[in-house]
Each structure stands twice: as C-alpha cells, then as structure tokens.
C-alpha atoms as a PDB file:
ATOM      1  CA  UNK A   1       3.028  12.307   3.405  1.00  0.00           C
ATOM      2  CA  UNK A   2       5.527  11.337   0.466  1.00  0.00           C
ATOM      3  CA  UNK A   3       7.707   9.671   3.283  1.00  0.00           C
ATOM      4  CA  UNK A   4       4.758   8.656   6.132  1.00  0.00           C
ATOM      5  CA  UNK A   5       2.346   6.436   3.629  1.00  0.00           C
ATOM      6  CA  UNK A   6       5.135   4.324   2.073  1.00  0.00           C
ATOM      7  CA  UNK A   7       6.705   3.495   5.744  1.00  0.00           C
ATOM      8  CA  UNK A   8       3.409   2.611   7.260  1.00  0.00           C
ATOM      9  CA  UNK A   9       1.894   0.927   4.124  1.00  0.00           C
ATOM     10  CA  UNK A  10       5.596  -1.148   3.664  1.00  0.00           C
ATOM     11  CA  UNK A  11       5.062  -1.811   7.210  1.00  0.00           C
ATOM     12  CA  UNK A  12       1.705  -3.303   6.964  1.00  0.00           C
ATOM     13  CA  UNK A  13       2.480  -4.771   3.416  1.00  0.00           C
ATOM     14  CA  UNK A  14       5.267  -6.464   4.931  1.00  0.00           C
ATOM     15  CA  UNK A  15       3.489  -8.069   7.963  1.00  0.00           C
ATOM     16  CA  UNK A  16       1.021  -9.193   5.297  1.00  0.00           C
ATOM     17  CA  UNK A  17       3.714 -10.943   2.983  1.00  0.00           C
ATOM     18  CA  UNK A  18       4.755 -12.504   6.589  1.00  0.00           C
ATOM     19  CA  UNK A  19       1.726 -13.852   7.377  1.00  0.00           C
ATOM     20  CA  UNK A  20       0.398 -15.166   4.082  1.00  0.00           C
ATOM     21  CA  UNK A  21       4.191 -16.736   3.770  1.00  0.00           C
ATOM     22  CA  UNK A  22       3.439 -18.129   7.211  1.00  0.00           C
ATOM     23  CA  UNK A  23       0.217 -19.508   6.533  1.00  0.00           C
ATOM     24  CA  UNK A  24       1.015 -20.964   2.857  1.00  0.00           C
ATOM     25  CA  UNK A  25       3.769 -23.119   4.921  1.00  0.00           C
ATOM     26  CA  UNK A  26       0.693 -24.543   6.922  1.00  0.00           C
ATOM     27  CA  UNK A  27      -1.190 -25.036   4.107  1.00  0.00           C
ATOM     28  CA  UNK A  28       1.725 -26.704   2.116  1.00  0.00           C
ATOM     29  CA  UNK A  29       1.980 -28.764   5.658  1.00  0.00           C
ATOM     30  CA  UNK A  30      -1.937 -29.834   5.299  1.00  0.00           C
ATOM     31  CA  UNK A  31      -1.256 -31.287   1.786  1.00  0.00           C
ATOM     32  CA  UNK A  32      -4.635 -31.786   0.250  1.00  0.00           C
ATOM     33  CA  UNK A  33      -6.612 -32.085   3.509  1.00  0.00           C
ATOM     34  CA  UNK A  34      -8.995 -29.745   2.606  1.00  0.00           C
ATOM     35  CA  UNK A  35     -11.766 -30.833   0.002  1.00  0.00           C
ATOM     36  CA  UNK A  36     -12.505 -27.697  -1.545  1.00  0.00           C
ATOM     37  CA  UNK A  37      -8.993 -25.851  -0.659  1.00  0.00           C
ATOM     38  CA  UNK A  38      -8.167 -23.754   2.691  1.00  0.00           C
ATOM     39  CA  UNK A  39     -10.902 -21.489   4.586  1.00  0.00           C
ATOM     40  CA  UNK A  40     -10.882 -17.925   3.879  1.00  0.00           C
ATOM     41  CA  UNK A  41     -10.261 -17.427   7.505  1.00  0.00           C
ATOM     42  CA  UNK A  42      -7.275 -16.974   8.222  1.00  0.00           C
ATOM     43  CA  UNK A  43      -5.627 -18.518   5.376  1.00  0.00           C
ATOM     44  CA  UNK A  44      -6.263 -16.820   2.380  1.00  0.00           C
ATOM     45  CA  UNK A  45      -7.182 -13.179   4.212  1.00  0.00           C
ATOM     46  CA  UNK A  46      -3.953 -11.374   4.002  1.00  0.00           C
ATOM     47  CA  UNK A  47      -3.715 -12.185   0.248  1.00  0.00           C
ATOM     48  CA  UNK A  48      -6.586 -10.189   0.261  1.00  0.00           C
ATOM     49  CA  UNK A  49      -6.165  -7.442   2.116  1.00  0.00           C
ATOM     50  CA  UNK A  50      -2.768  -7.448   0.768  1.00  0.00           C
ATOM     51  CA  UNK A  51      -4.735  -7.172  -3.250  1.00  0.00           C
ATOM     52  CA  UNK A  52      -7.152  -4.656  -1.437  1.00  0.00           C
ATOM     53  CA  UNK A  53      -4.920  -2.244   0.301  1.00  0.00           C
ATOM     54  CA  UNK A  54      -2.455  -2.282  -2.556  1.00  0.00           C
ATOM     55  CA  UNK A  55      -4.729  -2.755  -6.484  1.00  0.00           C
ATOM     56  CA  UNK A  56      -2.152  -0.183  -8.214  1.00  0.00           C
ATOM     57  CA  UNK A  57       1.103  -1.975  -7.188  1.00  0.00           C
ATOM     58  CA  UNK A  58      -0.463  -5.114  -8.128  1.00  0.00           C
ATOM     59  CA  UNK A  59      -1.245  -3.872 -11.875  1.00  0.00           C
ATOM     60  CA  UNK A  60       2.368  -2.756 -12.059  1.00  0.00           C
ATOM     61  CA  UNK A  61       4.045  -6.063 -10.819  1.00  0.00           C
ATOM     62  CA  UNK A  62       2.268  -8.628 -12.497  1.00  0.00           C
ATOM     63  CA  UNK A  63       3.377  -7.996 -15.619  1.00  0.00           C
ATOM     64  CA  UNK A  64       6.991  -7.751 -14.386  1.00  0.00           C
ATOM     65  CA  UNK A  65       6.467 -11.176 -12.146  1.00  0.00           C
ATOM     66  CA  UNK A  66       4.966 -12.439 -15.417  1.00  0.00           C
ATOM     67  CA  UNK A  67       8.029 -11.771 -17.795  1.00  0.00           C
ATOM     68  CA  UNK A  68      10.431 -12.873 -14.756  1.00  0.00           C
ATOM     69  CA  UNK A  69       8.830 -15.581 -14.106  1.00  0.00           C
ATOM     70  CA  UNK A  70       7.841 -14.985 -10.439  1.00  0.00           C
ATOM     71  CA  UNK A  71       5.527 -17.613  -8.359  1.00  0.00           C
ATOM     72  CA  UNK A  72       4.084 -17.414  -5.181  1.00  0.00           C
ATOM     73  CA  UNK A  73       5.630 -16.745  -2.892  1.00  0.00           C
ATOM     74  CA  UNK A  74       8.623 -15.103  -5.078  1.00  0.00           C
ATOM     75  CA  UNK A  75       6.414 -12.505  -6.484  1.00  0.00           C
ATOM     76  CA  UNK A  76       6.818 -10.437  -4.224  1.00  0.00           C
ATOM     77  CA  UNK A  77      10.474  -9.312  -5.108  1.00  0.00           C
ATOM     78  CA  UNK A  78       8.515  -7.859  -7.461  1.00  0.00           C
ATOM     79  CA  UNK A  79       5.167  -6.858  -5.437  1.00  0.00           C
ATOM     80  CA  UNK A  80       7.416  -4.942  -2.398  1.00  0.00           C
ATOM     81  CA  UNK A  81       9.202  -2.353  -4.699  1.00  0.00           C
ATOM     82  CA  UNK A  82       5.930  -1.849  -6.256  1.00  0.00           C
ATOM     83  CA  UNK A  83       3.957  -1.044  -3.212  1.00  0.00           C
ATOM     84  CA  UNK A  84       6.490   1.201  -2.017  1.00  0.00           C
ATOM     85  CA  UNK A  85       6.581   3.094  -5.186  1.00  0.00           C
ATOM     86  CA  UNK A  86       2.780   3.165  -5.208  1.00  0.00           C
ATOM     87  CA  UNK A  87       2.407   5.275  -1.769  1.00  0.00           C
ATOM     88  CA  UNK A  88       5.465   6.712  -2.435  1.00  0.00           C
ATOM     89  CA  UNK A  89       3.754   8.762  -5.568  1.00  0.00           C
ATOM     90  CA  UNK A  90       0.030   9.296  -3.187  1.00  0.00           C
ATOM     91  CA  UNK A  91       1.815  10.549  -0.865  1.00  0.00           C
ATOM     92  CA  UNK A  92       3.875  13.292  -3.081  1.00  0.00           C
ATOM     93  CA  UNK A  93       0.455  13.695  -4.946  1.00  0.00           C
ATOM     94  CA  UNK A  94      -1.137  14.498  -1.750  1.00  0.00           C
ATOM     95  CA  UNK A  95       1.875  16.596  -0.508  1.00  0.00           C
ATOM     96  CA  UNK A  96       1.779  18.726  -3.641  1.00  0.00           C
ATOM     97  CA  UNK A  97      -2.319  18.875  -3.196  1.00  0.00           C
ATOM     98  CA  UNK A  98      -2.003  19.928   0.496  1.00  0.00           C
ATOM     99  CA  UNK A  99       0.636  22.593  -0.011  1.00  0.00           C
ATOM    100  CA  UNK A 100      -1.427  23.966  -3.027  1.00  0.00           C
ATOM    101  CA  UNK A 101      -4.674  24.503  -0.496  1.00  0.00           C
ATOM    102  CA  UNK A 102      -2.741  26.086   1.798  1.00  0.00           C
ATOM    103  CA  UNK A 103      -0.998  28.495  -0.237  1.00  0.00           C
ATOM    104  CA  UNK A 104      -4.624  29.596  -1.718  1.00  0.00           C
ATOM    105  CA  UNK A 105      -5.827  30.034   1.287  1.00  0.00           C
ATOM    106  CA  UNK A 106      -4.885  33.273   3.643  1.00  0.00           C
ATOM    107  CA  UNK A 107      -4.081  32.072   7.223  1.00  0.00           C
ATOM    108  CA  UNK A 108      -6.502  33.552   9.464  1.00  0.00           C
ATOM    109  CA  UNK A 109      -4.066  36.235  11.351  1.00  0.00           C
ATOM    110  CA  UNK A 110      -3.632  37.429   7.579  1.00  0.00           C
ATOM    111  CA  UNK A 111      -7.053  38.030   7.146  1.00  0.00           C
ATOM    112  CA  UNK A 112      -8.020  39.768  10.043  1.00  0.00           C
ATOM    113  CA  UNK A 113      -4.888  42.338   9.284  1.00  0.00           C
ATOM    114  CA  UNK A 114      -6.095  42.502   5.945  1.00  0.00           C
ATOM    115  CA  UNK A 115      -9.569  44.084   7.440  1.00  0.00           C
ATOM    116  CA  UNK A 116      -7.826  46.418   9.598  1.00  0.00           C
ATOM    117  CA  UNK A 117      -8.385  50.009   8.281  1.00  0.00           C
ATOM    118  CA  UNK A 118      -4.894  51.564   7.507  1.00  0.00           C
ATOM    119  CA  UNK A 119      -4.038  54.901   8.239  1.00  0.00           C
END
C-alpha cells in the first residue's frame, strides 16, 4: 500500500492539476464574461475534488506556497510533493496496520493443527 496509494492518488492528483490548469486557461480566455465568476461545473470542480481527495497535503503546502510565494497555478510545485508524501505515509500506516492483524491472527491451517490431538 506504501507504494500503490501514492501512484494512483499522484495519478489522479495529476490529471486534476491538468484539468483545473486546462480550464483556468479558458477562464483566463473568458475575461470577465461571467457576472458572478465561472460555474462550478466544470470549472471550478477539480479544485475541489483536488482540496477533497487531498485536505492533509493541502495543510502542509500552504504554508510552504505561502513563504515561497506560490500562486495559482504555481502552487502546486509545492501541492505535488505534498500529496505524494501524504499517501505515501497512509499507505506505510496501513501497511504496518495490515501486517500487525495478520501476525495476531493464526492462519486457519494453523488452527486446525493446533486442535489436532498429539500423540
């Protein structure tokens, strides 16, 4: 898990940053078109589920975009490493909680030995 949930979370972070760097060029492009700023569809939603799927890498770059400086879209020199480093740390969390379980537990074959009357 330590290796799985930062390659398929830096995956889907990345198509995020893609998209939202895709769709900030259309609204850039639109210039102040929109009265009350750009629908929620589809232009702000993968800054959100970008903020959703990733809360704890967001606490630890902002302050570090903060004191470099960082804007939009440039945060996320800052963001990327952070997500990574995130899931990196569930997944050995969860790799350390998995391998704890199944060393308290007695595989079945073990068991049913264990029952069998010696002698």
């Amino acid at each position: 898990m330590r290796y799985i949930l930062p390659a398929v979370m830096g995956l889907v972070s990345a198509v995020l940053m893609v998209w939202d760097l895709h769709n900030q060029r259309i609204i850039m492009s639109m210039g102040m078109a929109w009265d009350t700023g750009a629908p929620l569809w589809p232009y702000q939603t993968p800054d959100t589920l970008l903020f959703a799927l990733n809360v704890p890498a967001y606490l630890i770059a902002t302050p570090i975009s903060r004191l470099l400086n960082l804007l939009v879209p440039k945060h996320y020199f800052a963001l990327y490493p952070a997500i990574l480093l995130w899931w990196w740390l569930a997944g050995l969390y969860l790799d350390k909680r998995f391998v704890r379980e199944r060393l308290g537990k007695p595989e079945p074959r073990q068991s049913c030995f264990a029952c069998w009357p010696s002698g």
